[in-house]
Protein backbone atom coordinates (compact mmCIF):
# COMPACT_ATOMS: atom_id res chain seq x y z
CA UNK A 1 106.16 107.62 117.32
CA UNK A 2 103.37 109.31 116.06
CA UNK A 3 99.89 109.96 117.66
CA UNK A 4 98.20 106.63 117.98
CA UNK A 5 95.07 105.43 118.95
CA UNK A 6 94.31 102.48 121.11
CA UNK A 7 93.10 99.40 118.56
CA UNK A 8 91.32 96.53 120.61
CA UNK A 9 90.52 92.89 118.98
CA UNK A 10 88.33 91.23 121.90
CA UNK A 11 88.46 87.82 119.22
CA UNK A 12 92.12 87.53 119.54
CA UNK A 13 92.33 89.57 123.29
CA UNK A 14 94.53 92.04 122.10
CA UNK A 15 95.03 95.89 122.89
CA UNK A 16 97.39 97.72 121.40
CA UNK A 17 98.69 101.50 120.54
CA UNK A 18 98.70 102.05 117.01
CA UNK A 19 99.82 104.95 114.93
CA UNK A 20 96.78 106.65 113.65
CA UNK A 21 97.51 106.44 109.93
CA UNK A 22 97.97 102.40 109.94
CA UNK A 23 94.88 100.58 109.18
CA UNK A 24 93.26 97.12 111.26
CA UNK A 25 92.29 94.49 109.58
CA UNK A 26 90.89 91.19 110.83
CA UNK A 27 92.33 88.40 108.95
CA UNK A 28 89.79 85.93 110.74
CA UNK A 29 88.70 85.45 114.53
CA UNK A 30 92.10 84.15 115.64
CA UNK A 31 94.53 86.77 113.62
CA UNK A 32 95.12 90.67 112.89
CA UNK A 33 96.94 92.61 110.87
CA UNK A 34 98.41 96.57 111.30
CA UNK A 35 99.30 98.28 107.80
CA UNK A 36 101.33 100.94 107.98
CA UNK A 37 100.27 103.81 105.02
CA UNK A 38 101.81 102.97 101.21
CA UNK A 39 105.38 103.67 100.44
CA UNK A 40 105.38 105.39 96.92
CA UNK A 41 109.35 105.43 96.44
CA UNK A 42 109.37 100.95 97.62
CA UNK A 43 106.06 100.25 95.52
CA UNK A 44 103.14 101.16 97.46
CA UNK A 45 104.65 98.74 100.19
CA UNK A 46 103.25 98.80 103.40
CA UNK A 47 105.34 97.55 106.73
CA UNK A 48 103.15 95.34 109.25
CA UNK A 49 102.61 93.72 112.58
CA UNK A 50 100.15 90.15 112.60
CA UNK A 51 99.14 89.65 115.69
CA UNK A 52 97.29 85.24 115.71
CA UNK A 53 95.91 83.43 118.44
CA UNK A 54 96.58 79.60 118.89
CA UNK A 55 96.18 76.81 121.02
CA UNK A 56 99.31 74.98 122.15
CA UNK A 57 99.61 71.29 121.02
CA UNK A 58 100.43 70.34 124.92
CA UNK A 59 99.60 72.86 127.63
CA UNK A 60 102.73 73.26 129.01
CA UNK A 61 105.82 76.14 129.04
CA UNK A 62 108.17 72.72 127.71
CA UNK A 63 106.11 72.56 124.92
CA UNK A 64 106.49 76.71 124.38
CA UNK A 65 110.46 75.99 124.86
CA UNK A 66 110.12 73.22 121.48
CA UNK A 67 108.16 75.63 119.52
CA UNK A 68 111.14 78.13 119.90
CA UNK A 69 113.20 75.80 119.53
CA UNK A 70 112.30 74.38 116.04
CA UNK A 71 110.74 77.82 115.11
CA UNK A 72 114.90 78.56 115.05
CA UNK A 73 115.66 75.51 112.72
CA UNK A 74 112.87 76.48 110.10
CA UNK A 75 113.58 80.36 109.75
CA UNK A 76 117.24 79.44 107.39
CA UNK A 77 114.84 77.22 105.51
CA UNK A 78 111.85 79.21 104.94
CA UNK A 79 113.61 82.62 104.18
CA UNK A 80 116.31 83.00 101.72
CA UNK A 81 119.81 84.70 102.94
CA UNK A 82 118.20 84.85 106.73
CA UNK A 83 120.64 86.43 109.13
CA UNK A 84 119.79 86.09 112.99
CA UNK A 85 119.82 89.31 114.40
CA UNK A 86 118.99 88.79 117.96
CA UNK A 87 116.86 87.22 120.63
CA UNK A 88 115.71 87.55 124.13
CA UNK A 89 113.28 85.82 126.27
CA UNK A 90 111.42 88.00 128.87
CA UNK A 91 107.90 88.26 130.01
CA UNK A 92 104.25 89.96 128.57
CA UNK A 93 101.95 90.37 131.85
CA UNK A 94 103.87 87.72 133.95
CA UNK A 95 103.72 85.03 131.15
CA UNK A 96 106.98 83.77 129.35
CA UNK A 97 107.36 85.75 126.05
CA UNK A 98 110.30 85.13 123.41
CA UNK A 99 111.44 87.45 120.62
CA UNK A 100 113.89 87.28 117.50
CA UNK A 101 114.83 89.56 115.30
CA UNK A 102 116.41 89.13 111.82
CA UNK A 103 116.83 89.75 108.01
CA UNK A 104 116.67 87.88 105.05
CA UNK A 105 116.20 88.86 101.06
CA UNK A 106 113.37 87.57 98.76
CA UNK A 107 115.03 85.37 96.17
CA UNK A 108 112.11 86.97 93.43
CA UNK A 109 112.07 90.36 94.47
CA UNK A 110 115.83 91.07 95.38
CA UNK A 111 114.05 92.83 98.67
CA UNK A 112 115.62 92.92 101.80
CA UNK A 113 113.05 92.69 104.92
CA UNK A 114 113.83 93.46 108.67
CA UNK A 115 111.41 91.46 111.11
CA UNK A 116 110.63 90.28 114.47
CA UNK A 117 108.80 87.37 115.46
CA UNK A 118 107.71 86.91 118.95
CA UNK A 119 106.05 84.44 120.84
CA UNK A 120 103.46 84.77 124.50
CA UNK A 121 102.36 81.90 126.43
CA UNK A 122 99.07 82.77 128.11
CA UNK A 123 98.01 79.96 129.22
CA UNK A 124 97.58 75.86 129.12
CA UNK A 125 94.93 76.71 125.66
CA UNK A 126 96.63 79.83 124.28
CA UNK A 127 99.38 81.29 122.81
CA UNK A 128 100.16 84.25 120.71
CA UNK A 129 102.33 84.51 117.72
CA UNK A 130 103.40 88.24 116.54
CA UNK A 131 105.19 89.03 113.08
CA UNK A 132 106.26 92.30 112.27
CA UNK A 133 108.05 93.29 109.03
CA UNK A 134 108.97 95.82 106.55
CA UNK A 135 111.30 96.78 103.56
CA UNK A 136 115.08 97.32 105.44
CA UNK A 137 114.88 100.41 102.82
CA UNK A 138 111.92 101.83 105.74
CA UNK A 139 114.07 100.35 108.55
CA UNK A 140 114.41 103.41 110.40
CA UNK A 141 111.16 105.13 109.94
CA UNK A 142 109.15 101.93 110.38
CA UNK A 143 110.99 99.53 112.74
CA UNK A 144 110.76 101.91 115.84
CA UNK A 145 106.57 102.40 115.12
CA UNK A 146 106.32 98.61 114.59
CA UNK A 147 108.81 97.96 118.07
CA UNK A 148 106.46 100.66 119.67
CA UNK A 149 103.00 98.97 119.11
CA UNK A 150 104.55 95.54 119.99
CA UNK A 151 105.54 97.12 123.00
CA UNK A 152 102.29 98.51 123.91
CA UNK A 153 100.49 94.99 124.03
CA UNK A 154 97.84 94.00 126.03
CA UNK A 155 96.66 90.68 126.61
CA UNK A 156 92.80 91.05 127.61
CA UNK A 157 91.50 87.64 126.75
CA UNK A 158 89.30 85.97 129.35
């Protein structure tokens, strides 16, 4: 990856590594967003990574196995032509962590999109949800920079 810079969102309790041309933006106090620069040749499309705090509807690591769980039967329904890719479970600073990776094509568009989602478990109040996407036309430029600041993640939150 390029040089990054460390990008820190005390709101959400979030540190990561980011290259330095991709821009932060708050979306509100409980979600961010990393941009990655404009793609002339794919329409000034930019790859990204969402990083969104939320509070668990019970405060337990069952309820974090259901929200995988039916996160899994939604993803054919929500995205058009989705194609599982992968998954693993594994652990973020001790806590349980889940990721899945896959593909799918906008019905409008005619884009294909490569993404991960991935899911932490802090804590009985808190959870993270992480999205990461771009064009599969950038796969191999962007996937690795957007796999590299997801790897670099730091839970600070207090």
């Amino acid at each position: 990856m390029a040089a990054t810079i460390e990008y820190r969102n005390d709101k959400v309790g979030v540190v990561v590594q980011k290259p330095n041309d991709w821009k932060a933006e708050p979306v509100n106090d409980y979600q961010f967003r990393l941009f990655s620069p404009p793609s002339a040749a794919h329409q000034s499309y930019r790859s990204t990574i969402s990083y969104q705090l939320g509070e668990p509807e019970r405060g337990d690591e069952q309820w974090f196995k259901q929200l995988i769980f039916n996160s899994a039967l939604q993803m054919p329904e929500e995205y058009p032509f989705y194609k599982l890719l992968g998954q693993d479970n594994f652990q973020v600073q001790g806590r349980p962590a889940y990721i899945r990776r896959y593909e799918w094509q906008d019905s409008d568009t005619g884009f294909h999109f490569s993404q991960f989602q991935a899911f932490i478990y802090w804590d009985a109040e808190n959870f993270y949800l992480i999205n990461a996407a771009t064009l599969k036309p950038l796969y191999a430029t962007h996937m690795s920079a957007l796999d590299s600041i997801f790897k670099s993640t730091r839970i600070i939150l207090k």
